[in-house]
N, C-alpha and C. Protein backbone atom coordinates (compact mmCIF):
# COMPACT_ATOMS: atom_id res chain seq x y z
N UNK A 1 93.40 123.85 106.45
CA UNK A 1 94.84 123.65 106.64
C UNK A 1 95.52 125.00 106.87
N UNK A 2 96.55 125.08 107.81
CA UNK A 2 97.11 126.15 108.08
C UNK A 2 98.61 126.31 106.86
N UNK A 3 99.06 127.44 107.08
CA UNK A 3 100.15 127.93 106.52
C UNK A 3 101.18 126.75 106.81
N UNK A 4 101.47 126.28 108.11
CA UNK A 4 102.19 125.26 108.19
C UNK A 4 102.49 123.84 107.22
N UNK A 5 101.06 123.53 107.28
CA UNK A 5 100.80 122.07 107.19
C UNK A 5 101.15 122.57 105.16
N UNK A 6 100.66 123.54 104.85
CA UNK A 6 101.00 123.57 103.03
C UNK A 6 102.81 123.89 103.08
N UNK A 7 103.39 124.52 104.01
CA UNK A 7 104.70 124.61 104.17
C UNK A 7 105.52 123.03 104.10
N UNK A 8 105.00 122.21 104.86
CA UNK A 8 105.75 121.04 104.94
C UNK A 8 105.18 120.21 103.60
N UNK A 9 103.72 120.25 103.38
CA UNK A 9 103.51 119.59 102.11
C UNK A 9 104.56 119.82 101.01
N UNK A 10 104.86 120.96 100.57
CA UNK A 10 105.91 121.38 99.66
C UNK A 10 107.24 120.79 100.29
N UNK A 11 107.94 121.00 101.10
CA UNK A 11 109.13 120.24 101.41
C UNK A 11 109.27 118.58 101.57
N UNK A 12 108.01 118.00 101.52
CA UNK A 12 107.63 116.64 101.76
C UNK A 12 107.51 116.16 100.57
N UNK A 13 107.03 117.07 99.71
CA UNK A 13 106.32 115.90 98.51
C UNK A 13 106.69 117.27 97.00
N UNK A 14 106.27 118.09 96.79
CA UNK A 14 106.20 118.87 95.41
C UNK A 14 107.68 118.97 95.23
N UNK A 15 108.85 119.52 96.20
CA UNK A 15 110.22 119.90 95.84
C UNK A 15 110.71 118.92 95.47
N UNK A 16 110.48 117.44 96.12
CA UNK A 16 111.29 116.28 95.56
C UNK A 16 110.89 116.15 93.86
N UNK A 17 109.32 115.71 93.87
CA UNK A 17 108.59 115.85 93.07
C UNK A 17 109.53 117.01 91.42
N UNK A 18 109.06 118.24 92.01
CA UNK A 18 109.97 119.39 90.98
C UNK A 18 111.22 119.19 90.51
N UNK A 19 112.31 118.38 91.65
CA UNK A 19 113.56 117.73 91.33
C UNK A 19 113.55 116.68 90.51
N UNK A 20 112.79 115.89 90.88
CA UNK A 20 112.66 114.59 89.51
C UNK A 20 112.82 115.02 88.41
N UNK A 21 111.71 115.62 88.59
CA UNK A 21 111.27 116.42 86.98
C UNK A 21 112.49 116.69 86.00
N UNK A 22 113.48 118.24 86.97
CA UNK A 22 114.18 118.72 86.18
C UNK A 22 115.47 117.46 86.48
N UNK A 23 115.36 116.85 87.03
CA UNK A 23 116.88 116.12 86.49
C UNK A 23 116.65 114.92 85.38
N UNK A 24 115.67 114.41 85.25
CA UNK A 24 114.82 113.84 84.46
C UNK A 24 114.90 114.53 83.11
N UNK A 25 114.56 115.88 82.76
CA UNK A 25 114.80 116.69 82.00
C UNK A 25 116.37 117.14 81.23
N UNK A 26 117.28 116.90 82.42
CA UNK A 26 118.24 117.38 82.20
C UNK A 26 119.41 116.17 82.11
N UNK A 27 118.68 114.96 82.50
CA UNK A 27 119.39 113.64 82.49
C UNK A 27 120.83 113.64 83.93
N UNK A 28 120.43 114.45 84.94
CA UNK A 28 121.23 113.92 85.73
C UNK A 28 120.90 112.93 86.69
N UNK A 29 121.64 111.94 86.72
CA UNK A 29 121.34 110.23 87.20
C UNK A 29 121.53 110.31 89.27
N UNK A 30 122.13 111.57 89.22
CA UNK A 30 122.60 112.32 90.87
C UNK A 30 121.33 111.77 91.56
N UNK A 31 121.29 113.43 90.61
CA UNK A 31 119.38 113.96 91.65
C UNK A 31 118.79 113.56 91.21
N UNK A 32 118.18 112.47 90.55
CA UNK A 32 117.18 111.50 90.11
C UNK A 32 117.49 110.82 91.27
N UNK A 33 118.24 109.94 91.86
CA UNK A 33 118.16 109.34 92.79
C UNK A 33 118.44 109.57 94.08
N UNK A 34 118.57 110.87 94.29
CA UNK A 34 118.41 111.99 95.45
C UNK A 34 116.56 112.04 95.65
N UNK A 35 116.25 112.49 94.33
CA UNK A 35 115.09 113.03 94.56
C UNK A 35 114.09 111.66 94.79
N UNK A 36 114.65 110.31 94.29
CA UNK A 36 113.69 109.15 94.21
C UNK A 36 113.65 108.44 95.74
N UNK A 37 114.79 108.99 96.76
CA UNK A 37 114.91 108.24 97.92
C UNK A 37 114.60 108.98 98.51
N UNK A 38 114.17 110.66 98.03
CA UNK A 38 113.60 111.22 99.26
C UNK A 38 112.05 111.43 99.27
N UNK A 39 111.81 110.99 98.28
CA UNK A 39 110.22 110.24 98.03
C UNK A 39 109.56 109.24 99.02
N UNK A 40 110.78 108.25 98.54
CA UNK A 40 110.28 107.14 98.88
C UNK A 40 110.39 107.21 100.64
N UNK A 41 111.60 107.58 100.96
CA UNK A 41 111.34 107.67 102.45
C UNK A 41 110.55 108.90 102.87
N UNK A 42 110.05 109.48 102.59
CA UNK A 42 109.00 110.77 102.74
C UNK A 42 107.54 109.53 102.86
N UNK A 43 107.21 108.61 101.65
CA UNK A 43 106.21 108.19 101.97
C UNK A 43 105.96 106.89 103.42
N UNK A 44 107.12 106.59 103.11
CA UNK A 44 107.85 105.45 104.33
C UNK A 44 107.59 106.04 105.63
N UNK A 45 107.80 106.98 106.19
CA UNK A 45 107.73 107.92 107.21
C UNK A 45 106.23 108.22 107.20
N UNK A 46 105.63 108.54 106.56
CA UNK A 46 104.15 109.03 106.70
C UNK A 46 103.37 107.76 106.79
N UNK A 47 103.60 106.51 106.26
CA UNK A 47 102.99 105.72 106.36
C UNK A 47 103.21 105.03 108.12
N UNK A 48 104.17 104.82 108.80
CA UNK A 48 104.94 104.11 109.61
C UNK A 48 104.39 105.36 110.94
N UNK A 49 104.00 106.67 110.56
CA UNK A 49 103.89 107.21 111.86
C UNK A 49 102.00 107.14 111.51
N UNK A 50 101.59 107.28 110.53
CA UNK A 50 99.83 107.20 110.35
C UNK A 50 99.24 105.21 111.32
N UNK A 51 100.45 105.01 111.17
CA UNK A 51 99.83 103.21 111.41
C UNK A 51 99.85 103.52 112.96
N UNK A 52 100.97 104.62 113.71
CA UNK A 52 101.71 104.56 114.98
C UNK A 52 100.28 105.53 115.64
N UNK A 53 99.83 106.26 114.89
CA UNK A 53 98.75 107.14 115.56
C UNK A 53 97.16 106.45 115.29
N UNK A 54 96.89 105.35 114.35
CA UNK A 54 95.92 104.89 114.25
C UNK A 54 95.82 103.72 115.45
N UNK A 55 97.50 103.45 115.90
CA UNK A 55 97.43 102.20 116.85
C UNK A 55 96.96 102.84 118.11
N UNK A 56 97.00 103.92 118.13
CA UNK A 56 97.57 105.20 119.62
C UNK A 56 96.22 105.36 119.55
N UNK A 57 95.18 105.63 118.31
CA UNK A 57 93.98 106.53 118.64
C UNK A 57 92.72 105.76 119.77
């Protein structure tokens, strides 16, 4: 894996991830559900373009 692909991993999945955490921690109800919809459409998106390139391959 290049520098890239660990660049977007972290903006895709660990920062939301790290946000849960601390608002979770800190009890704000905000970014808990900031951080839970940008999960969920993070996995929504990866799933919906993996089906679009498995149809393509």
């Amino acid at each position: 894996m290049d520098i890239y692909s660990y660049f977007w991993l972290v903006i895709k999945y660990i920062f939301p991830l790290a946000l849960l955490i601390i608002s979770i921690v800190f009890f704000n109800p905000l970014l808990i559900m900031i951080s839970i919809v940008w999960i969920v459409a993070a996995m929504a998106i990866e799933i919906t373009t993996s089906e679009e390139r498995a149809r393509l391959a």
